[in-house]
N, C-alpha and C. Protein backbone atom coordinates (compact mmCIF):
# COMPACT_ATOMS: atom_id res chain seq x y z
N UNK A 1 26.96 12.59 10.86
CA UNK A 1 26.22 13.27 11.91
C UNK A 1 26.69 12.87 13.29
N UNK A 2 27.48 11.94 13.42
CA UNK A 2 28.00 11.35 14.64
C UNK A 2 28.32 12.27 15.72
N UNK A 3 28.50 13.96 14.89
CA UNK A 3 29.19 14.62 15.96
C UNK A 3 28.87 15.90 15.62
N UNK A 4 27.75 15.79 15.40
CA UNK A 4 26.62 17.04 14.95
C UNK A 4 26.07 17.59 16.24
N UNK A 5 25.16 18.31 15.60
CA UNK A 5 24.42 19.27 17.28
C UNK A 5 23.13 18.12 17.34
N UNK A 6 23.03 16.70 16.93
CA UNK A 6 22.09 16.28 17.30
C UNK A 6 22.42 15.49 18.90
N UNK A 7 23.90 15.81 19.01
CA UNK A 7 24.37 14.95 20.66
C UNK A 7 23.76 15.75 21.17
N UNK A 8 23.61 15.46 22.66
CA UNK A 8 23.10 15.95 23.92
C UNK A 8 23.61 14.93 25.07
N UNK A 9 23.84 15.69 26.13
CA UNK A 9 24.04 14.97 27.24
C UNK A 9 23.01 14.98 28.27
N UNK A 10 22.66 13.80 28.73
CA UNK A 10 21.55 13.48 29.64
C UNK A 10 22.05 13.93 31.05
N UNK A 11 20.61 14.82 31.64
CA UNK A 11 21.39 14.81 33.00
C UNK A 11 21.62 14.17 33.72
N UNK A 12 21.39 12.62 33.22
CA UNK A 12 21.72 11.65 34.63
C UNK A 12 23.04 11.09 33.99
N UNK A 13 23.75 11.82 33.10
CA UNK A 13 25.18 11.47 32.70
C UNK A 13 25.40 10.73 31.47
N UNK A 14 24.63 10.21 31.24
CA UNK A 14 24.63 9.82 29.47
C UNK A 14 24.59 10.81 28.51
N UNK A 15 25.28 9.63 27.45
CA UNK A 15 26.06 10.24 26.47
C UNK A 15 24.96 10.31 25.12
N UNK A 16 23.77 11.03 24.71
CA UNK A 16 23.14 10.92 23.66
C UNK A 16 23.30 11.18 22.64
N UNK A 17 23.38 10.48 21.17
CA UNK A 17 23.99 10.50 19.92
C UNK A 17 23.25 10.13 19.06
N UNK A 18 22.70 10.80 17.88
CA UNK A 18 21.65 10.35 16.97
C UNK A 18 22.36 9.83 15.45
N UNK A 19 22.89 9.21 15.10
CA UNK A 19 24.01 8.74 13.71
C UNK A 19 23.06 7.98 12.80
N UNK A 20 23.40 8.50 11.49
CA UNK A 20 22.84 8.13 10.27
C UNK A 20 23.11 6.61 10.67
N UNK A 21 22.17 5.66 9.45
CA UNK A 21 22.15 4.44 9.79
C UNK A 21 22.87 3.88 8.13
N UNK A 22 23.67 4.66 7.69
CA UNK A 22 24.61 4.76 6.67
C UNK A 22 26.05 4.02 7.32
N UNK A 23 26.32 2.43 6.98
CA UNK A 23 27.12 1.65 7.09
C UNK A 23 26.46 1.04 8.64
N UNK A 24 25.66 1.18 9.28
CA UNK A 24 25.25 0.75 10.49
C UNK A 24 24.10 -0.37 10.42
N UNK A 25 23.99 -1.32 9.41
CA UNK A 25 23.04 -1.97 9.06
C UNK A 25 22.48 -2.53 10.48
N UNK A 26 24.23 -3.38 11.11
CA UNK A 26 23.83 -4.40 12.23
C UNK A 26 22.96 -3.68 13.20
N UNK A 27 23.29 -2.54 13.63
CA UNK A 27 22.62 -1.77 14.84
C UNK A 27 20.90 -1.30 14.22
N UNK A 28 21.28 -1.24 13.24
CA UNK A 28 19.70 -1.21 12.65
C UNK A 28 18.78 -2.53 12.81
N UNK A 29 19.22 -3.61 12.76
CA UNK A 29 19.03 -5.08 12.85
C UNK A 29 19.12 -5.44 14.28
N UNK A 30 19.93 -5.09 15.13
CA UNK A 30 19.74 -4.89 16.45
C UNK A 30 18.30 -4.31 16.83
N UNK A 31 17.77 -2.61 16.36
CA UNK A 31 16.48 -2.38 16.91
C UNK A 31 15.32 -3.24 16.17
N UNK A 32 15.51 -2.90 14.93
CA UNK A 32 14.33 -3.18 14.35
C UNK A 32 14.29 -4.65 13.01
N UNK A 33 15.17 -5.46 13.38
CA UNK A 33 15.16 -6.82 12.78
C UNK A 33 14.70 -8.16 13.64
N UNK A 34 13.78 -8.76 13.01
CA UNK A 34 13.57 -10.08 13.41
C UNK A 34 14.53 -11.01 14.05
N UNK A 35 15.10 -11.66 14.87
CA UNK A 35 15.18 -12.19 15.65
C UNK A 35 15.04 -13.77 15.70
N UNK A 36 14.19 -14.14 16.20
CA UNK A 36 13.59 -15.85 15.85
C UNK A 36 13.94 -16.16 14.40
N UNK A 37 14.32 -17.21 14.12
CA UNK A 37 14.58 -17.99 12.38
C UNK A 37 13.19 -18.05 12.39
N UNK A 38 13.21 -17.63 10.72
CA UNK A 38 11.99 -17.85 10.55
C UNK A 38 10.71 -16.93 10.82
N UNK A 39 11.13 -15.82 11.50
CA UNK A 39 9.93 -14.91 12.36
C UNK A 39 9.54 -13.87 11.11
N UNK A 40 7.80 -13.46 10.88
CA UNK A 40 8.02 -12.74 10.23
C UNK A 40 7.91 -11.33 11.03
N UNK A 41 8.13 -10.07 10.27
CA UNK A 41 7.72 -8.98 11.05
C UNK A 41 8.11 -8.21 9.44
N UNK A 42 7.79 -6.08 10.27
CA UNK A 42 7.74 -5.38 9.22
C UNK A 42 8.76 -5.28 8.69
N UNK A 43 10.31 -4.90 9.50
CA UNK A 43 11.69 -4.76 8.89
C UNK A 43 11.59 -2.94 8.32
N UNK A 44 11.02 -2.50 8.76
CA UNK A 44 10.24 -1.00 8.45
C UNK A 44 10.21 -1.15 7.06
N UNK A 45 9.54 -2.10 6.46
CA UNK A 45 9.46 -1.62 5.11
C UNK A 45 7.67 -1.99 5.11
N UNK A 46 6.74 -1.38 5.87
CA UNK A 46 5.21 -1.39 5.81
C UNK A 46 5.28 -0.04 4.84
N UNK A 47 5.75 1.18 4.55
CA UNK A 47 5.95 1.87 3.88
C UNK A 47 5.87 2.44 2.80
N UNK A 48 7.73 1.52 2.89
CA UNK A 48 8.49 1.86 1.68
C UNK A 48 8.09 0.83 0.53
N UNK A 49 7.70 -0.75 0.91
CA UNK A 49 7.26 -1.22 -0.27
C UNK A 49 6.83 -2.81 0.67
N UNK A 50 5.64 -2.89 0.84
CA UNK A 50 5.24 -4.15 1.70
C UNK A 50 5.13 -5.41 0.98
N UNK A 51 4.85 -5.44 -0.29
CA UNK A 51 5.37 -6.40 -1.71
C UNK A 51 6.17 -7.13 -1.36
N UNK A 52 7.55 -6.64 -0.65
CA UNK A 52 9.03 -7.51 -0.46
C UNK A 52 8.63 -8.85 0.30
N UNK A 53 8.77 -9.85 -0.42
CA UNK A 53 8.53 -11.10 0.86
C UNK A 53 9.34 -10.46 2.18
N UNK A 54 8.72 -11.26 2.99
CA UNK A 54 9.34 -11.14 4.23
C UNK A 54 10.84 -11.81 4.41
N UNK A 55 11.51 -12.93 3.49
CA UNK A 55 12.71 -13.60 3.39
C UNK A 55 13.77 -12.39 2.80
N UNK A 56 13.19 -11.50 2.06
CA UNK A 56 13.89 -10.42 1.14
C UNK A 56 14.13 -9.28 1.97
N UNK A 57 13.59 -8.47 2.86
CA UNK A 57 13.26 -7.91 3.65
C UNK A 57 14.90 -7.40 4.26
N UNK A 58 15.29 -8.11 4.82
CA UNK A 58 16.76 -7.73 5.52
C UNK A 58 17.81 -7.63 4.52
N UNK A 59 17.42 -8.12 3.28
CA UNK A 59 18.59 -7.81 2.17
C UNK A 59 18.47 -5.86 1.83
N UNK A 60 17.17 -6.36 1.66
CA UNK A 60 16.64 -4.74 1.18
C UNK A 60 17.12 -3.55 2.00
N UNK A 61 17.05 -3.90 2.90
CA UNK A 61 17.22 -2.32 4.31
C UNK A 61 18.91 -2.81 4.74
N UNK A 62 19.54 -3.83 4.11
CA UNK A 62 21.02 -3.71 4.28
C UNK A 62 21.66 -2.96 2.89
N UNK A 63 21.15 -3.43 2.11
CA UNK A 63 21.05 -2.45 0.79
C UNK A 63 21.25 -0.97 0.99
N UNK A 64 20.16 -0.38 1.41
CA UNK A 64 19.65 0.80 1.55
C UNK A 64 20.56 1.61 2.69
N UNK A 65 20.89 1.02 3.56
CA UNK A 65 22.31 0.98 4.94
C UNK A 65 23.83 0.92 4.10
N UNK A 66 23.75 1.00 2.82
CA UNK A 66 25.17 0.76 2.39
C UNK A 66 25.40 2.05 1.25
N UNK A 67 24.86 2.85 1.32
CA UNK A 67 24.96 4.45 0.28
C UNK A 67 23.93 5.42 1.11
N UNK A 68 24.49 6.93 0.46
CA UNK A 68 23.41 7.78 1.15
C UNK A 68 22.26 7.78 0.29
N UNK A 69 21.31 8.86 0.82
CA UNK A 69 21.22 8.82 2.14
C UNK A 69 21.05 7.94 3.69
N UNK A 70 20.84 6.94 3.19
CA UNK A 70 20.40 5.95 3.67
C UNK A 70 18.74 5.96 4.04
N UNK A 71 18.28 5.45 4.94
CA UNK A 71 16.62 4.98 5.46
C UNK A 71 16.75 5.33 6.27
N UNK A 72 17.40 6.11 7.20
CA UNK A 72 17.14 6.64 8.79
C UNK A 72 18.09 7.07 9.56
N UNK A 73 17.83 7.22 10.76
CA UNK A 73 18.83 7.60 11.56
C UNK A 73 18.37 6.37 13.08
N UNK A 74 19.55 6.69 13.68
CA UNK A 74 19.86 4.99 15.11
C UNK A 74 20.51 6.29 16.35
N UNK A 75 19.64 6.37 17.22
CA UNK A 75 20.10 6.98 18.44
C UNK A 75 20.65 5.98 19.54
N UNK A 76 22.02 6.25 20.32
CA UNK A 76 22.90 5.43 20.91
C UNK A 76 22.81 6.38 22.14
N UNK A 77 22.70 5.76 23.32
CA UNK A 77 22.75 5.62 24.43
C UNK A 77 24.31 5.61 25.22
N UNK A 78 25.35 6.05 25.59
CA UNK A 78 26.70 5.59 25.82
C UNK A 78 26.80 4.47 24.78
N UNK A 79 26.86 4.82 23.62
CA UNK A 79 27.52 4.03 22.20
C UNK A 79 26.89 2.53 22.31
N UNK A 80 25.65 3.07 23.19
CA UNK A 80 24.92 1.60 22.63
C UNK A 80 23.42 1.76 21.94
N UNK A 81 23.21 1.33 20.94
CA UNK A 81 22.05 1.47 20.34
C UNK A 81 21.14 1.51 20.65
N UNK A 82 19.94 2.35 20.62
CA UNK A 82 18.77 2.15 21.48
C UNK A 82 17.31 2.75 21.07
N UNK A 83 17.60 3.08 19.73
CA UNK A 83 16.29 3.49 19.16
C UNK A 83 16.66 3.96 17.02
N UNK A 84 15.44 3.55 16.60
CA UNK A 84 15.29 3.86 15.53
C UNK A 84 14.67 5.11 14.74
N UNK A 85 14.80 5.32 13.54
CA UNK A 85 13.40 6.69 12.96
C UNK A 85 13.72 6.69 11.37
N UNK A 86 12.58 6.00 11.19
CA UNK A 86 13.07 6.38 9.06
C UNK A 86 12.44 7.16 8.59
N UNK A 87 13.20 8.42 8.23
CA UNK A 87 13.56 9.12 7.58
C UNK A 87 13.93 9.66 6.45
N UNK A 88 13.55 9.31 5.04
CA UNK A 88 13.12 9.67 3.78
C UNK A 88 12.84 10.15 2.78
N UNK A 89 13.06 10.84 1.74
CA UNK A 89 12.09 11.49 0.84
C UNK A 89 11.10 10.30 0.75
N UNK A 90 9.90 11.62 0.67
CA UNK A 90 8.26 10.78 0.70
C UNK A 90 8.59 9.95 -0.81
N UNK A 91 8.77 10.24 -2.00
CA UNK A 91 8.71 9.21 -3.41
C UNK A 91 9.69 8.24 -2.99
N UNK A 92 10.23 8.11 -1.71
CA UNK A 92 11.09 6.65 -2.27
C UNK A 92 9.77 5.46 -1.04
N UNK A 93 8.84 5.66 -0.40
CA UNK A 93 7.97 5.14 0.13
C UNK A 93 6.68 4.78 -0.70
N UNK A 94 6.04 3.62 -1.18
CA UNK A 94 5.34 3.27 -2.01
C UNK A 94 4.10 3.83 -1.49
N UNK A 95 4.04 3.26 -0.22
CA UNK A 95 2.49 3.11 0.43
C UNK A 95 2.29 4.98 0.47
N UNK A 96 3.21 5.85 0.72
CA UNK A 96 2.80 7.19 0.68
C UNK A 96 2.56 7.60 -0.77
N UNK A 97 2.90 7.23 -1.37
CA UNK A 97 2.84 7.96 -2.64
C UNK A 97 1.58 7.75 -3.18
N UNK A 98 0.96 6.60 -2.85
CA UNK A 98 -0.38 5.46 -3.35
C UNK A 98 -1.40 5.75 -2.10
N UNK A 99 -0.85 6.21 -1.16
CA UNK A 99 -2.31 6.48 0.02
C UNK A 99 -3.35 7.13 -0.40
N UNK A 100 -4.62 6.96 0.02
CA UNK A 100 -5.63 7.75 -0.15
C UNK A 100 -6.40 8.55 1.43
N UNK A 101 -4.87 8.34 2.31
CA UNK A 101 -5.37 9.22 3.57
C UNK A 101 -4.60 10.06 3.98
N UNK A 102 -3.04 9.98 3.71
CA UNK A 102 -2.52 11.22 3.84
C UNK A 102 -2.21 12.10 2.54
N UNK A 103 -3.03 12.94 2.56
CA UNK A 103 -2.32 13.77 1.31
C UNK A 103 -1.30 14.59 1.10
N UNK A 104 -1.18 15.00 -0.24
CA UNK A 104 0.19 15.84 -0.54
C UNK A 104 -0.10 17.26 -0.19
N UNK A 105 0.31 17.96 0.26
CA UNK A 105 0.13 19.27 0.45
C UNK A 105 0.71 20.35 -0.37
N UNK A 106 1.56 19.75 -1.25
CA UNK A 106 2.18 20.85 -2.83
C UNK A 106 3.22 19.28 -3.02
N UNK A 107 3.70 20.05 -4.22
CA UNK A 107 3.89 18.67 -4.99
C UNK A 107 5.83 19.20 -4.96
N UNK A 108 6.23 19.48 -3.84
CA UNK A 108 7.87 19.54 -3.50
C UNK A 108 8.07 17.76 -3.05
N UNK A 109 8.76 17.32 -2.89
CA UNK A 109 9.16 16.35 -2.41
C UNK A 109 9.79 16.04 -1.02
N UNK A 110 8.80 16.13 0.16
CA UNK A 110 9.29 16.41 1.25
C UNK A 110 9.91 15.07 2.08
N UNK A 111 10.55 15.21 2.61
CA UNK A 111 11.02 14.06 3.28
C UNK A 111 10.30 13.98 4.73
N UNK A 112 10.03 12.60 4.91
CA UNK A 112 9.17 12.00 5.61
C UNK A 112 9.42 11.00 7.10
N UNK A 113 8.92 11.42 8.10
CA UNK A 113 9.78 10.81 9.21
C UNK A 113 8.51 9.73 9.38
N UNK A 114 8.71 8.72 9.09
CA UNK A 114 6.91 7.63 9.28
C UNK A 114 7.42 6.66 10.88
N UNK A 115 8.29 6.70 10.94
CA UNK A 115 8.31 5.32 12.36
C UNK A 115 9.18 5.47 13.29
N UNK A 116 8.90 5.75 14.40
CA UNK A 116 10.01 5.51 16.03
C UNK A 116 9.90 4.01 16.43
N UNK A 117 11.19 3.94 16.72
CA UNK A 117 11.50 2.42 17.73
C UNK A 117 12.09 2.72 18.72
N UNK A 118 11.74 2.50 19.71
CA UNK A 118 12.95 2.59 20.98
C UNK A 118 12.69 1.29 21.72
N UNK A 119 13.94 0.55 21.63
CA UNK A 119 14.05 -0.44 22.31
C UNK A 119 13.91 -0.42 23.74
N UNK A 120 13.26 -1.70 24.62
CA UNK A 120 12.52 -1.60 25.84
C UNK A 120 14.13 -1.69 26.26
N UNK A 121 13.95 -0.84 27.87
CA UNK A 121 15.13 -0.60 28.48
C UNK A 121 15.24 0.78 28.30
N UNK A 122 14.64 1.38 27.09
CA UNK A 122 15.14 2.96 27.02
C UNK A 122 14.06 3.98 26.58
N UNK A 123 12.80 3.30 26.86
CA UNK A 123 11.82 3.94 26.79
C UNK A 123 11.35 4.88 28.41
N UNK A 124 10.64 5.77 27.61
CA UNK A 124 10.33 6.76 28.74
C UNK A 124 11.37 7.75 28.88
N UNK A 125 12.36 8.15 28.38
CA UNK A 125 13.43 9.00 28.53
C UNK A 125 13.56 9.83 27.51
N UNK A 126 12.67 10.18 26.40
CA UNK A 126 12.81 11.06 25.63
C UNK A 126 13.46 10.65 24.55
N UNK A 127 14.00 9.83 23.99
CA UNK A 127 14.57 9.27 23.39
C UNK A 127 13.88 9.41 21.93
N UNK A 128 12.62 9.61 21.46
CA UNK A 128 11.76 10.23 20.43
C UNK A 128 11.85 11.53 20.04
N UNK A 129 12.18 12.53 21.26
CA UNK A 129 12.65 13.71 20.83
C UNK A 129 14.00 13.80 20.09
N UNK A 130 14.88 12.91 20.63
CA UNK A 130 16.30 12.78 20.06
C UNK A 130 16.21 12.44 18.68
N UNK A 131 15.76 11.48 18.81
CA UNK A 131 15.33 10.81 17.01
C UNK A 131 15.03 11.66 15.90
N UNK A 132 13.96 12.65 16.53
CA UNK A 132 13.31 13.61 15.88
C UNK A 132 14.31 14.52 15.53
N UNK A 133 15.09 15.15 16.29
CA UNK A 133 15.84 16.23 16.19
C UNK A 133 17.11 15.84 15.15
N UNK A 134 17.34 14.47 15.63
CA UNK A 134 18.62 13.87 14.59
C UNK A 134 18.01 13.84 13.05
N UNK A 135 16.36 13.44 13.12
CA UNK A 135 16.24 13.29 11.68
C UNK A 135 16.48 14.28 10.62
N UNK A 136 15.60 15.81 11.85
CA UNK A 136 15.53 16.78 10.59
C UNK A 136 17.20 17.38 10.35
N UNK A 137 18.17 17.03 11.04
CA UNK A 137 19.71 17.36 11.37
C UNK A 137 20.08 16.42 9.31
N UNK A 138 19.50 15.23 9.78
CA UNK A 138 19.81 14.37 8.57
C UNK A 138 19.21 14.83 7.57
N UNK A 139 17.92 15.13 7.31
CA UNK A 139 17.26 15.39 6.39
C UNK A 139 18.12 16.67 5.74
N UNK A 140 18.38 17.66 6.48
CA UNK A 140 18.73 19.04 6.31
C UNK A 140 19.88 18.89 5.28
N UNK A 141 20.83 17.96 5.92
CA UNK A 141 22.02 17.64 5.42
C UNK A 141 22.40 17.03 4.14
N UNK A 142 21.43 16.27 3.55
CA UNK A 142 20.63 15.92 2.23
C UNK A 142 19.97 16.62 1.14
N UNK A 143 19.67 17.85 2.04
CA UNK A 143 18.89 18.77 0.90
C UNK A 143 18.13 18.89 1.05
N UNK A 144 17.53 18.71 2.13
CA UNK A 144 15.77 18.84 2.14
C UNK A 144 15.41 20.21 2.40
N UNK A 145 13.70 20.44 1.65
CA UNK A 145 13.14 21.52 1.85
C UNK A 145 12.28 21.72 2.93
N UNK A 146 11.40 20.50 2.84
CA UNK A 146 10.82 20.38 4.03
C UNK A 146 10.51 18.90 4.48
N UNK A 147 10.41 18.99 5.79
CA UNK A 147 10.21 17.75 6.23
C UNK A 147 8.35 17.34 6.68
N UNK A 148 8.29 16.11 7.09
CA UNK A 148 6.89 15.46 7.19
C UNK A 148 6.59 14.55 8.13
N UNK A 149 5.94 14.49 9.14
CA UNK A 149 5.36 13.40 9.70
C UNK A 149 4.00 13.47 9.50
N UNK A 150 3.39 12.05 10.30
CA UNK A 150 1.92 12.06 10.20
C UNK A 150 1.49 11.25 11.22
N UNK A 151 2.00 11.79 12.84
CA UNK A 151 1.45 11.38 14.11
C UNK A 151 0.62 12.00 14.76
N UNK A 152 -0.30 11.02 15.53
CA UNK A 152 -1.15 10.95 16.10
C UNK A 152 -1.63 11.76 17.06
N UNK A 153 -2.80 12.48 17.19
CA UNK A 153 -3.16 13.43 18.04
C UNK A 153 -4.05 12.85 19.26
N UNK A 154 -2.54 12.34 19.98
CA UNK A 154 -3.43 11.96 21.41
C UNK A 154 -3.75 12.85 22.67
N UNK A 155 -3.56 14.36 22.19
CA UNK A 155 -3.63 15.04 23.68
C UNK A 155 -2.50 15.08 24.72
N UNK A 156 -3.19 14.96 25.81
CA UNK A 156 -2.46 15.15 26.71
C UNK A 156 -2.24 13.26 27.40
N UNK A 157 -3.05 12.65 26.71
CA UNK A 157 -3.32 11.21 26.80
C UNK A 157 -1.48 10.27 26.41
N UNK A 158 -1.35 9.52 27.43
CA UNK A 158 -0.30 8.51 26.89
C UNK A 158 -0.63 7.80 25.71
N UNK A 159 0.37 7.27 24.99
CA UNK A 159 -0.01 6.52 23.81
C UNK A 159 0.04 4.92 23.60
N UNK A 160 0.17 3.64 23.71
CA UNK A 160 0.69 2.85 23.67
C UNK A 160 1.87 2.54 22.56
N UNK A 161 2.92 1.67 22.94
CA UNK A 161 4.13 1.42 21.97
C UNK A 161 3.61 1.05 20.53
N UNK A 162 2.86 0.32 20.43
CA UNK A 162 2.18 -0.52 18.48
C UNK A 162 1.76 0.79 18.50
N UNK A 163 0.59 1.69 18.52
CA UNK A 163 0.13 2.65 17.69
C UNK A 163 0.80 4.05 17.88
N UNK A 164 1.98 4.15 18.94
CA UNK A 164 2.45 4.94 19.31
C UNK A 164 3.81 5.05 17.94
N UNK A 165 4.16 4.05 17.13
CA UNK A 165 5.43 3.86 16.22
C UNK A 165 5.48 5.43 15.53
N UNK A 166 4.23 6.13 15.09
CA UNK A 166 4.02 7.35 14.09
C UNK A 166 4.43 8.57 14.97
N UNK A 167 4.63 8.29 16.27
CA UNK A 167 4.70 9.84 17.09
C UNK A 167 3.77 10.48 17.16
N UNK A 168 3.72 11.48 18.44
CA UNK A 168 2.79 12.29 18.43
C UNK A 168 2.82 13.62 18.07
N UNK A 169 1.46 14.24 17.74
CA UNK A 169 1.14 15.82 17.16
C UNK A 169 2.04 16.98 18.30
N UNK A 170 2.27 16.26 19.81
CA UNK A 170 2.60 17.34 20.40
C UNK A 170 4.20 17.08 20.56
N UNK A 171 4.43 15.60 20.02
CA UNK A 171 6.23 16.01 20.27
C UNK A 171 6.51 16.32 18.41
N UNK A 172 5.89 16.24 17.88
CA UNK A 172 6.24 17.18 16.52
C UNK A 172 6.07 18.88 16.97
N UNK A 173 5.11 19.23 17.36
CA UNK A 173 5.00 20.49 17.62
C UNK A 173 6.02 21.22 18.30
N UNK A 174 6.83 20.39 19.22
CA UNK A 174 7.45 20.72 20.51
C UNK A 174 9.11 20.81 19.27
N UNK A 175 9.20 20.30 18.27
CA UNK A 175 10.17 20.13 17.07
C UNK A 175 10.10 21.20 16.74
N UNK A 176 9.06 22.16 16.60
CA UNK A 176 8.31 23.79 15.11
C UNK A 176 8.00 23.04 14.51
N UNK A 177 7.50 21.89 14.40
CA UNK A 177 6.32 21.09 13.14
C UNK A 177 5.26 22.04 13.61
N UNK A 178 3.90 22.16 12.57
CA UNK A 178 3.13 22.62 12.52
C UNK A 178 1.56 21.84 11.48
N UNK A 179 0.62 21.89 12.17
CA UNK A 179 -0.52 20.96 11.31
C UNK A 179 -0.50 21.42 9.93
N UNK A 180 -0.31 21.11 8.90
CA UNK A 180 -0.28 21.58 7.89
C UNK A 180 -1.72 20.62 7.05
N UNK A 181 -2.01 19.88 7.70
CA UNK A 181 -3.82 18.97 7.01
C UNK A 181 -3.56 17.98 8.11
N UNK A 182 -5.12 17.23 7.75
CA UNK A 182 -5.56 16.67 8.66
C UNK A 182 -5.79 15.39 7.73
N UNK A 183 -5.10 14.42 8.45
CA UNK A 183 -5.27 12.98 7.23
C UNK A 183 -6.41 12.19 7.37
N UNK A 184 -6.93 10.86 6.77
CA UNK A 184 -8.12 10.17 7.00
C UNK A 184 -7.78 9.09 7.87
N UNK A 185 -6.28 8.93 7.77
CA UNK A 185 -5.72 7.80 8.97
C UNK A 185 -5.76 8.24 10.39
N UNK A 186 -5.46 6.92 10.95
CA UNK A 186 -5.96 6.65 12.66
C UNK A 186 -4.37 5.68 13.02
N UNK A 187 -4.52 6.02 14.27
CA UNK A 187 -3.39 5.35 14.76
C UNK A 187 -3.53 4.97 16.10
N UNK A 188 -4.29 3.57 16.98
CA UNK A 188 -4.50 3.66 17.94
C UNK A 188 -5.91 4.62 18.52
N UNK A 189 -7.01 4.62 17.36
CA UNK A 189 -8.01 4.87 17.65
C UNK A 189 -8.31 6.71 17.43
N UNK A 190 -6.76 7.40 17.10
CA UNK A 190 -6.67 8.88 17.39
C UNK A 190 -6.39 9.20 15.74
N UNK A 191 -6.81 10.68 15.31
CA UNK A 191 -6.65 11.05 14.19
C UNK A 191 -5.31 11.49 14.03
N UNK A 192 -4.81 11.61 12.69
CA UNK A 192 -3.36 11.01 12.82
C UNK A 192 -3.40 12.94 11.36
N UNK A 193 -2.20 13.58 11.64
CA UNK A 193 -1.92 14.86 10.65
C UNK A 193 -0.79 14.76 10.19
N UNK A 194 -0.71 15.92 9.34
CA UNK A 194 0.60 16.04 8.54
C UNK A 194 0.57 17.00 9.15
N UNK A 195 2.10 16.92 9.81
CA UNK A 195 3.13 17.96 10.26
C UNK A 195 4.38 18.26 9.50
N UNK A 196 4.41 19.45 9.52
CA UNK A 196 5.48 20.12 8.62
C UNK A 196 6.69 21.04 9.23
N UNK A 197 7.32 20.49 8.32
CA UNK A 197 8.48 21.82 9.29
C UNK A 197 9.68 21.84 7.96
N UNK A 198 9.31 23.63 7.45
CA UNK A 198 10.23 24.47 6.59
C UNK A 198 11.27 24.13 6.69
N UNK A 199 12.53 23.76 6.17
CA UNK A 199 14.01 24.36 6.56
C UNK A 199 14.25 25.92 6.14
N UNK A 200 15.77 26.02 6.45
CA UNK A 200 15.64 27.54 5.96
C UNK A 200 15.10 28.76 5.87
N UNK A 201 14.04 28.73 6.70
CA UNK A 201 13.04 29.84 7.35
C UNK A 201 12.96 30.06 8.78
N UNK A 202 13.90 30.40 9.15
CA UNK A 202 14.32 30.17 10.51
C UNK A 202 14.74 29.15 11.27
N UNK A 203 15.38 29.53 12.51
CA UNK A 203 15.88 28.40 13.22
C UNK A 203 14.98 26.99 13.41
N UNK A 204 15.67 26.02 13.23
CA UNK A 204 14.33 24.58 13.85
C UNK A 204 14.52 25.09 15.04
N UNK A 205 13.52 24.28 16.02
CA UNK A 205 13.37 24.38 16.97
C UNK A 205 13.59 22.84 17.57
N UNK A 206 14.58 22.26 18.06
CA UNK A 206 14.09 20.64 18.84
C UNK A 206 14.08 20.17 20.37
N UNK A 207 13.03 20.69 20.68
CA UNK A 207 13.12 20.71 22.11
C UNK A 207 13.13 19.03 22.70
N UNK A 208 14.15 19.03 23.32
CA UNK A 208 14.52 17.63 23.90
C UNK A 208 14.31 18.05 25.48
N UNK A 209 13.63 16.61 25.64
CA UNK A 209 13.57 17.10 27.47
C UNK A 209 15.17 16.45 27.99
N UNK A 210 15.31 17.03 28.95
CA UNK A 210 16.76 16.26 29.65
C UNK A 210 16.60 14.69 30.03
């Protein structure tokens, strides 16, 4: 995808690039790996399977970084890394398959966008829309029928970064996602939906701001 229609050029002259995270472990470990010896954190696997000790954790998602499809896609900034988005079929995620707040809406196997990272320094620039647009670019490219999120309906309201990780209802919308149910989860105090978006039934839509 390195050189897919998920580039865009920023109008203040940057170079925006959304690339599978297929052989890109380090830059994945760059956004979203622990740091401090010893530190624990999620390693985005709150998900896909939270079981994994936390010592196992970086084996697993280097694993998963070394065949397709891989776990996500890594948006680069002038070829420097600067944000995350995993990206999925929903059955390879434990915690979705086992939830009792987002439900299934037909029993296809949709692939699932559950988490944004954008590293500080490159927040505020849209950089979530990019993610977004690269995912369903990835997903598409895989086979997918349809895709899935399940972010948060904050309005016209800012979100904070911790409950903000799921995205929001209106930059899915601003994608052609569409509410397809309404889940029992919360994210940051706001009710949190399943958004959907067809392939193959017309153009996507990924509106990126400049």
């Amino acid at each position: 995808m390195g050189n897919s229609g998920a580039q865009r050029t920023a109008e203040a002259g940057e170079h925006i690039d959304v690339r599978p995270a297929v052989g890109r472990y380090d830059d994945f470990y760059e956004v979203v790996g622990v740091k401090k010896p010893g530190g624990k954190g999620c390693w985005c696997m709150a998900y896909r399977d939270s079981r994994v000790p936390n010592e196992e954790r970086p084996g697993y998602m280097r694993d998963l970084c070394e065949s397709e499809p891989g776990p996500g896609v890594l948006v680069y900034v002038d070829d420097v890394v600067a944000g995350w988005c995993s990206i999925a079929p929903r059955s390879t995620y434990r915690r979705l398959m086992n939830t009792r707040t987002i439900p299934f809406v037909d029993d296809r196997d949709a692939w699932s966008a559950v988490c944004f990272v954008v590293r500080a320094g490159y927040r505020k620039r849209g950089l979530m829309h990019h993610l977004l647009a690269g995912a369903v670019e990835h997903a598409r490219a895989h086979g997918a029928e349809v895709i899935e999120g399940y972010p948060a309906d904050v309005g016209p309201d800012r979100v904070d970064v911790i409950s903000g990780y799921v995205g929001t209802v209106r930059m899915f919308e601003a994608a052609g996602f569409h509410r397809a149910a309404e889940t029992g989860g919360v994210s940051g105090g706001r009710r949190r939906w399943v958004m959907r978006l067809e392939l193959g039934q017309g153009e996507v839509r990924a509106a990126i701001p400049g």
